[in-house]
Protein backbone atom coordinates (compact mmCIF):
# COMPACT_ATOMS: atom_id res chain seq x y z
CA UNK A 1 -7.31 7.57 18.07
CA UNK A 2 -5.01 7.83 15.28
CA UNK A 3 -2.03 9.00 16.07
CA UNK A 4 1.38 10.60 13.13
CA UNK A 5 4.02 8.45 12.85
CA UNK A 6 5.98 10.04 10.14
CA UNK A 7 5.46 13.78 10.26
CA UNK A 8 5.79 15.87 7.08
CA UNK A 9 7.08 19.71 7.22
CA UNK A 10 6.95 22.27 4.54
CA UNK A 11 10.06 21.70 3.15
CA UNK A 12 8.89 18.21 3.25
CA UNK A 13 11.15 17.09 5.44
CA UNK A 14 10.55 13.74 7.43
CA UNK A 15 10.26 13.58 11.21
CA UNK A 16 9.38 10.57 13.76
CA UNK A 17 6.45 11.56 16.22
CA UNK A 18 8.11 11.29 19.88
CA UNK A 19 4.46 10.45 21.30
CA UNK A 20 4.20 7.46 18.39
CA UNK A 21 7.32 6.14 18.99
CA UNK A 22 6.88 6.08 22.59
CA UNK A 23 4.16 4.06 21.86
CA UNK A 24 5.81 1.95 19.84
CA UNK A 25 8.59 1.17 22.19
CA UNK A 26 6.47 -0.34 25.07
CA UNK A 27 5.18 -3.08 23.05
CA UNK A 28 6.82 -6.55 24.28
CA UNK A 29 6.49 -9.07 21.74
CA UNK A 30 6.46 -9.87 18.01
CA UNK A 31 4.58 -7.10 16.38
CA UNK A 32 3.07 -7.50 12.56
CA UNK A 33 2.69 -4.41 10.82
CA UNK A 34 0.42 -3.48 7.91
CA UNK A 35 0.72 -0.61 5.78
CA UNK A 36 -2.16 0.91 3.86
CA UNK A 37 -0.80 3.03 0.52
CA UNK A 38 -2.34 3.77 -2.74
CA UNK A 39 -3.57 7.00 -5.15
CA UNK A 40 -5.22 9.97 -3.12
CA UNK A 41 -8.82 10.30 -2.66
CA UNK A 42 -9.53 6.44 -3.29
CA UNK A 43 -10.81 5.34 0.08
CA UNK A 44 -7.67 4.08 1.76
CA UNK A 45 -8.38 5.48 5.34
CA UNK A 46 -12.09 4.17 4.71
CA UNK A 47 -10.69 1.04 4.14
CA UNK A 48 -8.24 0.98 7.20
CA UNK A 49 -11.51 2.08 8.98
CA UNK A 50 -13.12 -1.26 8.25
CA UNK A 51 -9.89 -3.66 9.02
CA UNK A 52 -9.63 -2.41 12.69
CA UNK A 53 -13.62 -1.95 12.91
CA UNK A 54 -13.47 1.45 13.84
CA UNK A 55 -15.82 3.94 13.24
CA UNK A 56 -14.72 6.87 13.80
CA UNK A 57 -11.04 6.48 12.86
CA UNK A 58 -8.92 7.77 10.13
CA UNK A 59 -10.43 11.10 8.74
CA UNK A 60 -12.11 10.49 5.27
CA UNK A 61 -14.16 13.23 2.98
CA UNK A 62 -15.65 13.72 0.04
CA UNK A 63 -13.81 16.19 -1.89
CA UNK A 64 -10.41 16.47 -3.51
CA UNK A 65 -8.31 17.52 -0.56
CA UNK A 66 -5.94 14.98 1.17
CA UNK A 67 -6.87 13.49 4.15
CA UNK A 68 -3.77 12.05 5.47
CA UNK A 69 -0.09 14.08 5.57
CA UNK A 70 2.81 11.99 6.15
CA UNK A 71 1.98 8.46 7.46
CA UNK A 72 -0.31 7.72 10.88
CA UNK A 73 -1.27 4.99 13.06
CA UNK A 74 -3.81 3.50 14.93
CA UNK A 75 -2.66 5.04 18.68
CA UNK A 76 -3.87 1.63 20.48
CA UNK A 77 -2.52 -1.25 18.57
CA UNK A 78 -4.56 -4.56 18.53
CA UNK A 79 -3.43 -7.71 20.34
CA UNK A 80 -3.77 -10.54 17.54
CA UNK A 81 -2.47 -14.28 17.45
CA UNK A 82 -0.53 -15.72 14.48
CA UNK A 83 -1.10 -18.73 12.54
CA UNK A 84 1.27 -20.74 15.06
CA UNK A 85 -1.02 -19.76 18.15
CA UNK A 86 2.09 -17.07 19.20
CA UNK A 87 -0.04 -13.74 20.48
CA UNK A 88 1.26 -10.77 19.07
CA UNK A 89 0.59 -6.83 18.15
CA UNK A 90 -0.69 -5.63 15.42
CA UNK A 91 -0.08 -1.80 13.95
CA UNK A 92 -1.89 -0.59 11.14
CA UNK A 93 -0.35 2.42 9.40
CA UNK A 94 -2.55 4.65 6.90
CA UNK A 95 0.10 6.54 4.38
CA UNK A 96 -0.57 9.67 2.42
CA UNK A 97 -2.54 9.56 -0.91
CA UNK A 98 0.07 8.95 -3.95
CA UNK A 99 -0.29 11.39 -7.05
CA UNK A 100 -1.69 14.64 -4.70
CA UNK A 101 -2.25 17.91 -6.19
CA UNK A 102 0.74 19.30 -3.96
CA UNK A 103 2.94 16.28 -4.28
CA UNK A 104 5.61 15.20 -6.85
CA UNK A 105 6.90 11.60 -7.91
CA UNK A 106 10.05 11.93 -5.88
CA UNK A 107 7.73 12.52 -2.45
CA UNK A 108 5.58 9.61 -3.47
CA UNK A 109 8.51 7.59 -4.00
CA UNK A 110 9.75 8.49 -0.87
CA UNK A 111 6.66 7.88 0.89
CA UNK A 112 5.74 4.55 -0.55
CA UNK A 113 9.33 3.50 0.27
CA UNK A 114 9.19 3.94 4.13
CA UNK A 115 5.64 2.62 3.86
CA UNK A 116 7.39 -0.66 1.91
CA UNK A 117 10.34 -1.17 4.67
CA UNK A 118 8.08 -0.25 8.04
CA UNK A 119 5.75 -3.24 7.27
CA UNK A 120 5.61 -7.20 6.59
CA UNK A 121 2.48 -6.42 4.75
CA UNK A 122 1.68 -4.01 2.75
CA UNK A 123 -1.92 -3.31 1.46
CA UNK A 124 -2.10 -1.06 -2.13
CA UNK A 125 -5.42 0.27 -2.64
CA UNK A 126 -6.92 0.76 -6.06
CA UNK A 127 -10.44 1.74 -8.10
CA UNK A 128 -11.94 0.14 -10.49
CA UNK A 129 -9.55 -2.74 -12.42
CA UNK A 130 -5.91 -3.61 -12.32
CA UNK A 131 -5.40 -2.37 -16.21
CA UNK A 132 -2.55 -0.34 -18.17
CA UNK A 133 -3.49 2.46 -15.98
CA UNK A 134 -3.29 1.12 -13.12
CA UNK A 135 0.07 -0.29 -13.81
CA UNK A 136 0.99 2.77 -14.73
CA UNK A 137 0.17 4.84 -11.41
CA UNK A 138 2.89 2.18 -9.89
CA UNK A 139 5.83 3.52 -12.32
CA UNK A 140 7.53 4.88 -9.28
CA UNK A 141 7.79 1.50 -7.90
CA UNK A 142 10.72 0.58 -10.48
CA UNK A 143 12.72 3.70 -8.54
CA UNK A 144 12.43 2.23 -5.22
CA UNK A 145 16.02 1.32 -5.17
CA UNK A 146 17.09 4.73 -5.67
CA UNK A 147 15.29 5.80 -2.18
CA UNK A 148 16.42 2.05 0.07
CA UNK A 149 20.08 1.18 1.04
CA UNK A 150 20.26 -2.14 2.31
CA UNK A 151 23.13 -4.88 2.99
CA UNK A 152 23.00 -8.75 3.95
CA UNK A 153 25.76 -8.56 6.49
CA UNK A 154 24.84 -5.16 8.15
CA UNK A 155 27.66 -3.14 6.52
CA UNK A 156 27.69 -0.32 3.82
CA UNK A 157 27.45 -2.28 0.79
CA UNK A 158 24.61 -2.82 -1.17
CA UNK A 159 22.82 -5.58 -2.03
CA UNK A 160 22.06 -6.45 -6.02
CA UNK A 161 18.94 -5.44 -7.19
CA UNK A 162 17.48 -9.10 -6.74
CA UNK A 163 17.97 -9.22 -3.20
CA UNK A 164 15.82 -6.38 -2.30
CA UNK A 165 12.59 -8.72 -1.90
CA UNK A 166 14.18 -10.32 0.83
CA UNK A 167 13.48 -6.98 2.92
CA UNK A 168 10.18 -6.53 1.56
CA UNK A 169 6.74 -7.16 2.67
CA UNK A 170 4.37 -9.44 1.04
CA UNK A 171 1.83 -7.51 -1.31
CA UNK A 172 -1.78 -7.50 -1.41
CA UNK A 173 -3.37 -5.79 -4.09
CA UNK A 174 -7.12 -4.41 -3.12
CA UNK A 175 -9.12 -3.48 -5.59
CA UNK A 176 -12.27 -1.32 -4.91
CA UNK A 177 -15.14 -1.01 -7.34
CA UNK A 178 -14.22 -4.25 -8.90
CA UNK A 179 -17.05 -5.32 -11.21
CA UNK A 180 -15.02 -7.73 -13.82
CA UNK A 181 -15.76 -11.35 -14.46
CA UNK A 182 -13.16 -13.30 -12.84
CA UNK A 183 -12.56 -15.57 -16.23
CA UNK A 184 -9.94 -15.68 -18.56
CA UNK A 185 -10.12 -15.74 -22.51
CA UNK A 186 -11.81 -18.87 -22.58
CA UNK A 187 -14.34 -18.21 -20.15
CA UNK A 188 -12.97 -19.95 -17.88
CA UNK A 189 -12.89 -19.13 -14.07
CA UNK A 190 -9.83 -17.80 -12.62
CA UNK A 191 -8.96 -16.70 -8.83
CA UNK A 192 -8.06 -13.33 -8.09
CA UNK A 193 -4.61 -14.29 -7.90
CA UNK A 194 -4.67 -15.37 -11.11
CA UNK A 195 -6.16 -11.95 -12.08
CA UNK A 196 -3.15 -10.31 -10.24
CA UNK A 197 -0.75 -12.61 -12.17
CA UNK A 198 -1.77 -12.06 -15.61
CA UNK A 199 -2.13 -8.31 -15.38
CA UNK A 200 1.21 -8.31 -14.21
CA UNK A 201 2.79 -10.21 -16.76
CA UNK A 202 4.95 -9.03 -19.69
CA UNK A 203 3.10 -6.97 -22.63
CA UNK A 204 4.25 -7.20 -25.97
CA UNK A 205 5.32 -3.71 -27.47
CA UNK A 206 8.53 -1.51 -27.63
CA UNK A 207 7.21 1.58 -28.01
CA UNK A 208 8.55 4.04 -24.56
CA UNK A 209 5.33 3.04 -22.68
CA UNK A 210 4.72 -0.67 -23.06
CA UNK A 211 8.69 -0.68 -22.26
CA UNK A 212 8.08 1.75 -19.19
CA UNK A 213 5.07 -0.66 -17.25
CA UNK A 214 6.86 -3.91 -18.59
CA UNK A 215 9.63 -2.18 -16.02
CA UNK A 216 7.27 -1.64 -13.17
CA UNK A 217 5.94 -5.22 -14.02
CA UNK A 218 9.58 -6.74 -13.81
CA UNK A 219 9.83 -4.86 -10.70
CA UNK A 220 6.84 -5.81 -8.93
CA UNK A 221 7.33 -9.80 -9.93
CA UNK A 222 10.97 -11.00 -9.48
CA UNK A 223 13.21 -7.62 -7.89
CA UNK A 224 10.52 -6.51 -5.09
CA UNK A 225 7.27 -7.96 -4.15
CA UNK A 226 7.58 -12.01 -4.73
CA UNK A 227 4.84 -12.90 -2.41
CA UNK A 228 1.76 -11.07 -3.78
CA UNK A 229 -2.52 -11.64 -3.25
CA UNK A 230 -4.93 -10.16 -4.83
CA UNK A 231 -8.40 -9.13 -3.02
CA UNK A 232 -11.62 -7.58 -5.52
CA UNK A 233 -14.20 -5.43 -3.62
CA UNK A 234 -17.22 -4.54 -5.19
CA UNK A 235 -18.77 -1.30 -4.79
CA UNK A 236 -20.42 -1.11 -1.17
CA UNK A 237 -23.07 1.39 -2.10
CA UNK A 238 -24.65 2.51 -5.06
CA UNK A 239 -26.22 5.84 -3.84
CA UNK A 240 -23.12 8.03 -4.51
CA UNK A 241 -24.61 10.91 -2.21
CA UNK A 242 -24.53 7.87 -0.01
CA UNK A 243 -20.61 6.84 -0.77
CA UNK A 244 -19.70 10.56 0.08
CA UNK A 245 -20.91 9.54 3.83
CA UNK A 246 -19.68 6.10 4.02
CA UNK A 247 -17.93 6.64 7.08
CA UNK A 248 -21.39 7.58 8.65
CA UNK A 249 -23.46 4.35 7.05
């Protein structure tokens, strides 16, 4: 069953879970960890549903109210093997919605960060297409490095602002809904990393926005998230009194 990892209290104050982290401690072995983050009420703990094949799982609803405080995991992680044959653990964590009706860009920020730094790969969940909007529901990603203190030799220092992606997680970019071509001005067909690539390459335009997701762009590309993949899901159900059950289908 899932089980908090991060607790959240009303003065929104951070906590570790005692019973998680007991849990945590009596794995033996390499363990991979993959967070789940993205905007609230957009089918992340659906989707963290289907990668560990549960179902009944993470809560999930149909109406505007969060289902996820804080961040959880799975209570019994999954025994896995990596590409060298090596067996190891793997812990899926599903994080808070971003952009909640009670929450603020600082808690997001804060949020998303220990999401970033607890896993080697971290999932970002999205509707629809990866356009200006999109880009610009990540602007908090260009303040991560006012929330993470790292160092390269374990002391107090920190490290330039192009070193961070050393401590980061690879990024995969889902995108739910998805019901694009994948072809580029010519027609021609593209992968969905390609897709990823171009949307996140520089705009032209200096007015205050262009400038603001060329930021999050510069961010996401060269100071943060260098290894990046881009997955495009179509929509799993037309029936939308159907897709307000889709935990029960």
């Amino acid at each position: 069953a899932p089980i908090p990892l991060v607790e959240v209290d009303d003065d929104s104050k951070f906590s570790v879970n005692p019973e998680a982290r007991e849990i945590l401690e009596g794995l033996r072995g390499k363990v991979c960890v993959v967070s789940v983050a993205g905007l609230y009420r957009t089918g992340k703990s659906s989707l963290v549903n289907f990668l560990l094949d549960a179902d009944a799982g993470f809560t999930v609803g149909p109406t505007v109210r969060r289902c996820t405080r804080g961040i959880w995991f799975w209570g019994s992680p999954r025994r896995a093997k990596l590409p060298s044959g090596e067996p190891c653990w793997v812990v899926v964590l599903d994080t808070e919605g971003l952009g909640g009706l009670e929450a603020d860009q600082h808690y997001d920020t804060r949020i998303f960060s220990l999401a970033t730094l607890l896993c080697s790969t971290l999932v970002y969940n999205s509707l629809g297409s990866i356009d200006e909007g999109a880009i610009s529901n990540l602007s908090f990603v260009a303040n991560l490095s006012q929330h993470i203190r790292v160092s390269d030799d374990g002391g107090d220092g920190d490290l330039d602002a192009h070193e961070y992606h050393k401590f980061f997680p690879s990024f995969v970019w889902v995108v739910r809904d998805f019901a694009l071509d994948l072809v580029d001005d010519y027609g021609t067909a593209i992968s969905a990393d390609d897709y990823l690539e171009r949307a996140l390459a520089t705009q032209v335009g200096f007015d205050p926005a262009t400038t603001e997701r060329n930021r999050v762009r510069h961010c996401m590309m060269t100071a943060f998230f260098t290894e990046r993949k881009c997955f495009p899901l179509v929509r799993p159900l037309l029936d939308e009194s159907k897709l307000q059950e889709i935990d029960k289908v």
